[in-house]
C-alpha atoms as a PDB file:
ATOM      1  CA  UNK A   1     -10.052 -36.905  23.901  1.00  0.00           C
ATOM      2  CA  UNK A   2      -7.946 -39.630  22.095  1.00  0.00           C
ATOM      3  CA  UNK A   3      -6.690 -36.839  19.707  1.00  0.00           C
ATOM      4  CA  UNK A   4      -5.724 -34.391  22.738  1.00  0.00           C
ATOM      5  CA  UNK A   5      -3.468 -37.710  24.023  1.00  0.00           C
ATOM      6  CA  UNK A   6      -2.218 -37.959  20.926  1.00  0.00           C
ATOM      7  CA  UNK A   7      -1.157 -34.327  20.449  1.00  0.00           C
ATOM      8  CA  UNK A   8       0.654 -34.398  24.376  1.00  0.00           C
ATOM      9  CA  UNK A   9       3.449 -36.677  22.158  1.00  0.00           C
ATOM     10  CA  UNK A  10       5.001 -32.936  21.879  1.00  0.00           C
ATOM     11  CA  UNK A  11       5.580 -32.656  25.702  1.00  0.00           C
ATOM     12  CA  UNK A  12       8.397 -35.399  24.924  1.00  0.00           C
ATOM     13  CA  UNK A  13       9.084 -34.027  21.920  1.00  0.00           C
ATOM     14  CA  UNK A  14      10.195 -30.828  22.502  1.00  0.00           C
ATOM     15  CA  UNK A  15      12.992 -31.481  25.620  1.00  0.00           C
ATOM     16  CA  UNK A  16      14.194 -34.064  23.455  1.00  0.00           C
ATOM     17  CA  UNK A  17      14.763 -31.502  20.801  1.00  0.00           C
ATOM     18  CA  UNK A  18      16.064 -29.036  23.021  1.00  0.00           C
ATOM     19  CA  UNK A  19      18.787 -31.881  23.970  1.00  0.00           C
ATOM     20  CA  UNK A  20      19.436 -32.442  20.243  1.00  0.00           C
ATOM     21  CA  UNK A  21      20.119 -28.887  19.801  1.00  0.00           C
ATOM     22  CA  UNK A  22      22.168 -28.749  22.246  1.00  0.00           C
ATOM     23  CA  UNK A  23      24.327 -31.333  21.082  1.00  0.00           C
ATOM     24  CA  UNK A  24      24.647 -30.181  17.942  1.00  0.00           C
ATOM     25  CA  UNK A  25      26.046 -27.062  18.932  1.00  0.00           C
ATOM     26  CA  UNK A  26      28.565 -29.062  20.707  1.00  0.00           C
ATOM     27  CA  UNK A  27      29.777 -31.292  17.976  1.00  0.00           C
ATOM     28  CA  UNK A  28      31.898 -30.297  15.304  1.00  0.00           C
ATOM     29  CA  UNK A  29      30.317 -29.164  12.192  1.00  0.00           C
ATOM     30  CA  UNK A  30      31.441 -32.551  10.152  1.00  0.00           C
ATOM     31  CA  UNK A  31      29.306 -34.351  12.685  1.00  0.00           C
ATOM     32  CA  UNK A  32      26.037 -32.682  12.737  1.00  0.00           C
ATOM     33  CA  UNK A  33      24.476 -35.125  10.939  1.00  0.00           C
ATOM     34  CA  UNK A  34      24.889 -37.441  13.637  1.00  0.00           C
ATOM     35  CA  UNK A  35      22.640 -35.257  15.582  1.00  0.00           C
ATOM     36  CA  UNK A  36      20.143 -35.448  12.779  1.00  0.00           C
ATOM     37  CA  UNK A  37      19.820 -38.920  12.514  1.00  0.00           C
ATOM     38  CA  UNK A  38      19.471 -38.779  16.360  1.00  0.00           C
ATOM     39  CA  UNK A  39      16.454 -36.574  16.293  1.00  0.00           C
ATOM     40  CA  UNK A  40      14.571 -38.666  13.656  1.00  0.00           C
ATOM     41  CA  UNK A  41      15.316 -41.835  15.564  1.00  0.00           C
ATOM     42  CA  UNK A  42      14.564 -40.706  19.087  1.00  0.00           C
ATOM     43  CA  UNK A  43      11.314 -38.975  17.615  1.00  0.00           C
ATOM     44  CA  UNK A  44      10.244 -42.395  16.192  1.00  0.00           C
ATOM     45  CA  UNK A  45      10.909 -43.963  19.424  1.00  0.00           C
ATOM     46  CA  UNK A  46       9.376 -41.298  21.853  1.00  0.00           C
ATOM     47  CA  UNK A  47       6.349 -41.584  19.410  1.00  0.00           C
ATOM     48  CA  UNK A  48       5.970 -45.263  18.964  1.00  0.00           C
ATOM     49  CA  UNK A  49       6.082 -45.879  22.517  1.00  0.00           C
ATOM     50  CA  UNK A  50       3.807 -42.993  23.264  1.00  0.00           C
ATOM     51  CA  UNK A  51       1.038 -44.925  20.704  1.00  0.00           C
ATOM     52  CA  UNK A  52       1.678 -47.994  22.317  1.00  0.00           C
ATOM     53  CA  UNK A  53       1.531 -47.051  26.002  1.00  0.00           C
ATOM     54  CA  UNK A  54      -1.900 -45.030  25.084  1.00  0.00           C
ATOM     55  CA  UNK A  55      -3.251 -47.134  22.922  1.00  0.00           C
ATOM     56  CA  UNK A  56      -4.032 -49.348  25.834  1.00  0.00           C
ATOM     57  CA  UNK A  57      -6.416 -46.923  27.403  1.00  0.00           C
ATOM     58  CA  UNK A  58      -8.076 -45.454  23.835  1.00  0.00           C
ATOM     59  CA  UNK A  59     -11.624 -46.747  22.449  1.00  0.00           C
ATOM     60  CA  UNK A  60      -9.753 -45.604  18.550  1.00  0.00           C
ATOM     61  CA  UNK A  61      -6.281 -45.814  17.987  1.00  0.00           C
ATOM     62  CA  UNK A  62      -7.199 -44.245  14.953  1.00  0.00           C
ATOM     63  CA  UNK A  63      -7.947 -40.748  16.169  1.00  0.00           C
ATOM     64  CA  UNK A  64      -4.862 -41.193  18.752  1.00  0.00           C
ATOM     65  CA  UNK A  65      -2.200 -41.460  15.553  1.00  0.00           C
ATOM     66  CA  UNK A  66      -4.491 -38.762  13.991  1.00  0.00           C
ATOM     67  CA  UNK A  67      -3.308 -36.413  17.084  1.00  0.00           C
ATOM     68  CA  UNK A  68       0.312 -37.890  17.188  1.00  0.00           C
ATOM     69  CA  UNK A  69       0.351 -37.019  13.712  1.00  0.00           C
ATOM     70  CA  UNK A  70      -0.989 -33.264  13.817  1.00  0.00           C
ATOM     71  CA  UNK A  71       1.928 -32.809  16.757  1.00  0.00           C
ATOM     72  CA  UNK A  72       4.545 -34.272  14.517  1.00  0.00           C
ATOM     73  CA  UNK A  73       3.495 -31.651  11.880  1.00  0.00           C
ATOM     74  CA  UNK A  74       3.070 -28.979  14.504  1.00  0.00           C
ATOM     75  CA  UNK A  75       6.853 -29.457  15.785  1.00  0.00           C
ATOM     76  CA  UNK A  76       8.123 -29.635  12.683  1.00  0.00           C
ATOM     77  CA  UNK A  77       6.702 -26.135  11.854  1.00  0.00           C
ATOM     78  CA  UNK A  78       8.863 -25.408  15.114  1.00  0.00           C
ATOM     79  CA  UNK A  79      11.798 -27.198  14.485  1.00  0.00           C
ATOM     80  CA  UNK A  80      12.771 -25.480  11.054  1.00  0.00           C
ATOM     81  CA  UNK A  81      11.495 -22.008  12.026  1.00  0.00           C
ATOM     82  CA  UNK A  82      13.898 -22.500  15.294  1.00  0.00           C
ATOM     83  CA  UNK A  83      16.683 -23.994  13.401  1.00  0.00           C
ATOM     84  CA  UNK A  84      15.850 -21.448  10.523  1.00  0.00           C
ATOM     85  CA  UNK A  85      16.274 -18.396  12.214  1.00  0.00           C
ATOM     86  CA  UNK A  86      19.572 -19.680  14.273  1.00  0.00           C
ATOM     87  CA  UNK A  87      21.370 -20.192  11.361  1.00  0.00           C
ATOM     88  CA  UNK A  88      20.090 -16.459  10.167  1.00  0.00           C
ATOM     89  CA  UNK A  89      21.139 -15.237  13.298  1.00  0.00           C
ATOM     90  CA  UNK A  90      24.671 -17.078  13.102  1.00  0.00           C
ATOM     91  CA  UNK A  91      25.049 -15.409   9.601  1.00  0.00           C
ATOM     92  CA  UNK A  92      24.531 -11.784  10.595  1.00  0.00           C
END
């Protein structure tokens, strides 16, 4: 169950990255690494204070960064194929 909480960190994850994209294709393109810095921050921050606020209610924080973990890696599969083909799609 601990690893299911731990996975649900991509619920937060993924409006936050919608917002990030969204800035970034309001910014000029000398400042989009602004918006990069922004994602990895706020996705530290949404994730440490998802471990922290769970980890309170968990038997093994162990298996609960396990899960946070596998939905960092699962986003981030999403993230590049997203930005990935938007930049393809921009080029055509």
């Amino acid at each position: 169950m601990e690893f299911l909480v731990g996975l649900g960190v991509v619920l937060l994850l993924i409006p936050f990255f919608i917002i990030v994209t969204l800035i970034m294709k309001l910014l000029p393109q000398d400042y989009t690494l602004i918006s990069v810095i922004l994602m990895l921050v706020g996705d530290g921050v949404i994730a440490l204070m998802w471990f922290y606020i769970w980890s309170e209610f968990t038997e093994t924080p162990r298996i609960l960064r396990l899960g946070i973990a596998a939905g960092f890696a699962l986003l981030t599969i999403v993230k590049v194929t997203y930005l990935l083909l938007t930049q393809l799609k921009e080029l055509k």
